[in-house]
Protein backbone atom coordinates (compact mmCIF):
# COMPACT_ATOMS: atom_id res chain seq x y z
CA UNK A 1 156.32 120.66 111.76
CA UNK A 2 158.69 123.66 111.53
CA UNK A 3 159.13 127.09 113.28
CA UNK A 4 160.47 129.90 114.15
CA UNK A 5 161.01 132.62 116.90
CA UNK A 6 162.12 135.36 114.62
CA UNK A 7 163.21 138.38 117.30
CA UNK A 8 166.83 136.04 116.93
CA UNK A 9 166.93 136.58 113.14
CA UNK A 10 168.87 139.25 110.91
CA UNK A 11 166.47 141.25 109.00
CA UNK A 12 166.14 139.91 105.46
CA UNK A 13 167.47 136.91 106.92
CA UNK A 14 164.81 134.13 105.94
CA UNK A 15 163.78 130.52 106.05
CA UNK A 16 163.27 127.92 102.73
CA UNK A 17 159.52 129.02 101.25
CA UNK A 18 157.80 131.79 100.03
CA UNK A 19 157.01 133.10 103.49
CA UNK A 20 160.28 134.96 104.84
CA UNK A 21 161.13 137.61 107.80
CA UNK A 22 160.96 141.05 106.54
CA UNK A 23 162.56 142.14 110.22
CA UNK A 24 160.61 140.71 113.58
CA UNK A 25 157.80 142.38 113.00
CA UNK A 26 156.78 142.30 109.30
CA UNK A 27 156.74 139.18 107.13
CA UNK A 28 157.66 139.31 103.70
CA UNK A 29 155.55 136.96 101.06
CA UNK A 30 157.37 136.01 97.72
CA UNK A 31 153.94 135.75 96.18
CA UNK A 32 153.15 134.00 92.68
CA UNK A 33 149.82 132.72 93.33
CA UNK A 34 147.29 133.70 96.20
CA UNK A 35 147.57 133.92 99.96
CA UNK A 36 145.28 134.20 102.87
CA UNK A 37 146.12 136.89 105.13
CA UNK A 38 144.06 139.57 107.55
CA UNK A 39 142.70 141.99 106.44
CA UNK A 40 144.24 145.61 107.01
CA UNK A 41 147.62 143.73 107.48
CA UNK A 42 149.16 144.85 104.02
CA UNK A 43 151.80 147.70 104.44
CA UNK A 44 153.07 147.55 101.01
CA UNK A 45 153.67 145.41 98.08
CA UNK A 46 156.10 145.54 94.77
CA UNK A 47 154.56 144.06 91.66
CA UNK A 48 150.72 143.05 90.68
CA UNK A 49 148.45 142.44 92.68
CA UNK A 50 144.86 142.13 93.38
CA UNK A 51 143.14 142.63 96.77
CA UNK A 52 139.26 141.06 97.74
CA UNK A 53 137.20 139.87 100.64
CA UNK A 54 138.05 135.92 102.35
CA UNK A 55 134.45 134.59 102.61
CA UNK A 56 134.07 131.74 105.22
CA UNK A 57 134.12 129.14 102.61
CA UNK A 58 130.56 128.44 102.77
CA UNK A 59 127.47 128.19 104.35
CA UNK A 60 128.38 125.94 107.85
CA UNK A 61 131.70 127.65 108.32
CA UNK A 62 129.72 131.08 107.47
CA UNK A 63 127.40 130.48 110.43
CA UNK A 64 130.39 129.21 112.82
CA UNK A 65 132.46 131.92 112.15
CA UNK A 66 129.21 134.78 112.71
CA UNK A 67 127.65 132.37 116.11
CA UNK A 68 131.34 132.26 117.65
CA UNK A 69 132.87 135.25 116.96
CA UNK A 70 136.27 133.40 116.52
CA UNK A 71 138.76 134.42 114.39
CA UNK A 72 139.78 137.91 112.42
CA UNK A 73 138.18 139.32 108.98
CA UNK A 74 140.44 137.91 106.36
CA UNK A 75 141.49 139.11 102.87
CA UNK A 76 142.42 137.18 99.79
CA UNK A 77 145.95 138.71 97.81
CA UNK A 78 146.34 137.08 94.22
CA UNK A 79 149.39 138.40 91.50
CA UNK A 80 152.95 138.24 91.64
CA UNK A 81 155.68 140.04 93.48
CA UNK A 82 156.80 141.01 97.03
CA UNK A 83 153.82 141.39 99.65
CA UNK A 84 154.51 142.91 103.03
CA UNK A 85 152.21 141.96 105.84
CA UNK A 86 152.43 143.15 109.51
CA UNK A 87 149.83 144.04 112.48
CA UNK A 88 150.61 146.73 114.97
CA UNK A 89 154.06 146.01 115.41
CA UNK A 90 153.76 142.88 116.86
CA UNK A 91 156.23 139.76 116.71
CA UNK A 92 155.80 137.57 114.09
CA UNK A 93 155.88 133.57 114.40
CA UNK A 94 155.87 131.21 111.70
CA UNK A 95 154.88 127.60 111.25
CA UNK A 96 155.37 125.51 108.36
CA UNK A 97 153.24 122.10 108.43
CA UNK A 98 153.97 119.11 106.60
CA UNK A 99 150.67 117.26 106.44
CA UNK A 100 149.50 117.92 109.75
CA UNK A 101 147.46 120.64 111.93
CA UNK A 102 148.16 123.08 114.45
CA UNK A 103 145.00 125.06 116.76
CA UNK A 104 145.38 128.79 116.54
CA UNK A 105 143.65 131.35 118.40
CA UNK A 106 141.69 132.87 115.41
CA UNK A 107 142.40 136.71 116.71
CA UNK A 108 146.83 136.04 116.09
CA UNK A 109 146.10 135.26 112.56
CA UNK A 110 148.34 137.08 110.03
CA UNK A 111 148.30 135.18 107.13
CA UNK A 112 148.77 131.51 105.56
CA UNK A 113 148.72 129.56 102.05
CA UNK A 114 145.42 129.34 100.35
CA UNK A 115 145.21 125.57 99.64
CA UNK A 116 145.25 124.92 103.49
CA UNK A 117 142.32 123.88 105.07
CA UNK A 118 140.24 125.33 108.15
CA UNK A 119 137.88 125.40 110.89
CA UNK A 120 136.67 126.39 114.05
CA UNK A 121 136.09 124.33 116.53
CA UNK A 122 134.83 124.44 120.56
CA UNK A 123 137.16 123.93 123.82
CA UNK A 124 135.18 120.84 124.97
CA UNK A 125 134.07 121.53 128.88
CA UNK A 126 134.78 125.35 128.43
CA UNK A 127 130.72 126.35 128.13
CA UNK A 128 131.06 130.31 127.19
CA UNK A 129 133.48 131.10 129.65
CA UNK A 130 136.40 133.22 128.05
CA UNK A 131 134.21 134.20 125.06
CA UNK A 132 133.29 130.45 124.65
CA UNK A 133 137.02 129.26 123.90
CA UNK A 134 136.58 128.76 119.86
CA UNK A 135 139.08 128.11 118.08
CA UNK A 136 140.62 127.35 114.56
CA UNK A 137 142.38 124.54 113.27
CA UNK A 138 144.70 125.17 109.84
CA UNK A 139 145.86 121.56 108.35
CA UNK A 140 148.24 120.59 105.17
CA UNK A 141 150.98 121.49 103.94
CA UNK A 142 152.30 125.13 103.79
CA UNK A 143 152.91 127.64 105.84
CA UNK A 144 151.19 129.97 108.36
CA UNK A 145 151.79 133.00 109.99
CA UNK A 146 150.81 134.52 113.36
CA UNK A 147 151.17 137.66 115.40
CA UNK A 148 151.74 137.94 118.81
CA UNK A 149 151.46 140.64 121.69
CA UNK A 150 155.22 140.57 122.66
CA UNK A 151 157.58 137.60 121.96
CA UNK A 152 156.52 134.86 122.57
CA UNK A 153 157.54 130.97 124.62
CA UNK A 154 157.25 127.83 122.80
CA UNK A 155 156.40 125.24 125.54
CA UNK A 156 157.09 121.33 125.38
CA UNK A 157 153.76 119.90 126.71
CA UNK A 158 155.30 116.49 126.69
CA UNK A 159 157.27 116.90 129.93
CA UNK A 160 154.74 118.23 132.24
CA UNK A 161 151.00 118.70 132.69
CA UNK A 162 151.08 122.56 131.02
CA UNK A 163 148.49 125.48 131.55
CA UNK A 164 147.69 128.50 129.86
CA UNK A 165 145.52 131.11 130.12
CA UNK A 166 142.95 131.29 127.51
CA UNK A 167 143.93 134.47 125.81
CA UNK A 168 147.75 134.46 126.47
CA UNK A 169 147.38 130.39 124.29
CA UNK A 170 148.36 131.31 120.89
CA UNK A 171 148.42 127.99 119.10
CA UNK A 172 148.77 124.44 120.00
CA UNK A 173 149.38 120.89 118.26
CA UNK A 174 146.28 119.63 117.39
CA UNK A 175 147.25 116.18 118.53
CA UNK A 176 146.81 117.58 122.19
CA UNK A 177 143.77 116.72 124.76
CA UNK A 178 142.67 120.19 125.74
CA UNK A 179 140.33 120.99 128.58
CA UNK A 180 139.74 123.72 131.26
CA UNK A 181 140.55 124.60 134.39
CA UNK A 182 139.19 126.51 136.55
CA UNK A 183 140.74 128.36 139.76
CA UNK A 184 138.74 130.07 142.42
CA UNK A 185 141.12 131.42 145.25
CA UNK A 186 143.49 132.54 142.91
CA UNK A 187 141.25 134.60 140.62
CA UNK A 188 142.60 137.90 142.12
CA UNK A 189 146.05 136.88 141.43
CA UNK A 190 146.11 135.63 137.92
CA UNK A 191 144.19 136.23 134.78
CA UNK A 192 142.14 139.10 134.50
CA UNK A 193 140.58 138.72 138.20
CA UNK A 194 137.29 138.44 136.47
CA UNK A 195 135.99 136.24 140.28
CA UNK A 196 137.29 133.18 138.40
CA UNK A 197 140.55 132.15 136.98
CA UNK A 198 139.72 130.13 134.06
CA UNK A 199 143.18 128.19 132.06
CA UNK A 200 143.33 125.58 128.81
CA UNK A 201 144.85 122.87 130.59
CA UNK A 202 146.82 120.65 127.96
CA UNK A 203 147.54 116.87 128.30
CA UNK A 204 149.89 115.33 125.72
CA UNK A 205 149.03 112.06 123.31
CA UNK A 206 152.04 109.60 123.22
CA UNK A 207 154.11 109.67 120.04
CA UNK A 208 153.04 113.10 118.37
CA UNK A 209 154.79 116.55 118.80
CA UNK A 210 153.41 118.44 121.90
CA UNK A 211 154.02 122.15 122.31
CA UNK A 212 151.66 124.78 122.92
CA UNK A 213 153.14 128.59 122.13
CA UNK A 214 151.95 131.40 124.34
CA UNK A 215 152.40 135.06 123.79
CA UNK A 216 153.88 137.65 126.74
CA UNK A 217 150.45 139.06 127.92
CA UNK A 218 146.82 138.81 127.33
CA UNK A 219 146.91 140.91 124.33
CA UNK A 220 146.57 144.51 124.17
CA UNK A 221 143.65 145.83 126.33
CA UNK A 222 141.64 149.30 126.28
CA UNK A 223 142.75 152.35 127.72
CA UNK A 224 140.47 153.50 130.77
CA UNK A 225 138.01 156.13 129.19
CA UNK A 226 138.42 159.72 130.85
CA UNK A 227 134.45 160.27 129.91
């Protein structure tokens, strides 16, 4: 598995594929074909294209997708030509997986190849705490893109027993044992102080690549309303 923190790259300096870094915060898709990618993300695009809805890809993943809420509404781009994809600003991160699987948090996607395959699956031991801890898993070959509130840390879960909280966890190998932890007496310090501290607590499996990437805050949150 490949990637990349791109706030160290040139802009129009890119990586072997068709999915390349625009500047930090756009990506740029050489596109002949189709690609997956959210919807609203497109900012522009130079050639032919065509633009429709990314159904669940049927009926079970349908029904996960409306019972956990996981993931963001997704778009399907076919043609040829340049496609530029961004989401408010943020910092782009890209993975390229050579017949394997990585866990995303659904709500970072930006885009990824078509033929790759994916799922959502449930944080074993996490009940609904943290909006029920669904995720997705993306496996294959090909690439995939994700955005993320502020740069973000790639962190070797191999060396140490790692923890993250649940909505600062961008994406994780899938070869990881995840569970949950919970913290009482510090709830007021860390996390949201919501009267429980709740963290994905990773533990790595011998032999595969560990590393679980985690963005620089909780993602953006609502203003307080004045009314």
């Amino acid at each position: 598995m490949r990637s990349a923190f791109f706030g160290n790259l040139d802009a129009g300096q890119q990586l072997p594929g068709h999915f390349a870094l625009q500047n930090p915060r756009m990506l740029r898709v050489h596109l002949n074909g189709e690609v997956v990618a959210r919807q609203g993300a497109m900012v522009a695009f130079q050639g032919q294209m065509d633009f429709e809805y990314q159904g669940a890809g049927g009926i079970g993943k349908f029904m996960k997708k409306v019972l956990t809420g996981e993931g963001a509404p997704l778009m399907r781009a076919r043609g040829q030509g340049l496609l530029f994809l961004a989401h408010n600003a943020e910092d782009i991160h890209l993975f390229y997986l050579e017949n394997e699987a990585i866990t995303v948090n659904g709500a970072n996607i930006l885009a990824y190849d078509s033929h790759l395959q994916t799922d959502i699956r449930k944080v074993e031991g996490a009940g609904m705490m943290a909006g029920g801890l669904f995720n997705t898993t993306i496996a294959g070959t090909g690439w995939v893109a994700l955005h993320t509130h502020g740069t973000p840390v790639m962190l070797d879960a191999g060396r140490a027993p790692t923890f993250a909280d649940a909505q600062s966890a961008v994406a994780w190998s899938s070869t990881l044992q995840i569970g949950v932890n919970r913290t009482i007496k510090a709830a007021a310090l860390i996390g949201r102080g919501s009267g429980e501290a709740v963290q994905l607590a990773f533990q790595p499996t011998q032999g595969s690549s560990n590393f679980v990437l985690v963005q620089a805050s909780e993602g953006p949150t609502v203003p307080p309303h004045t009314h």
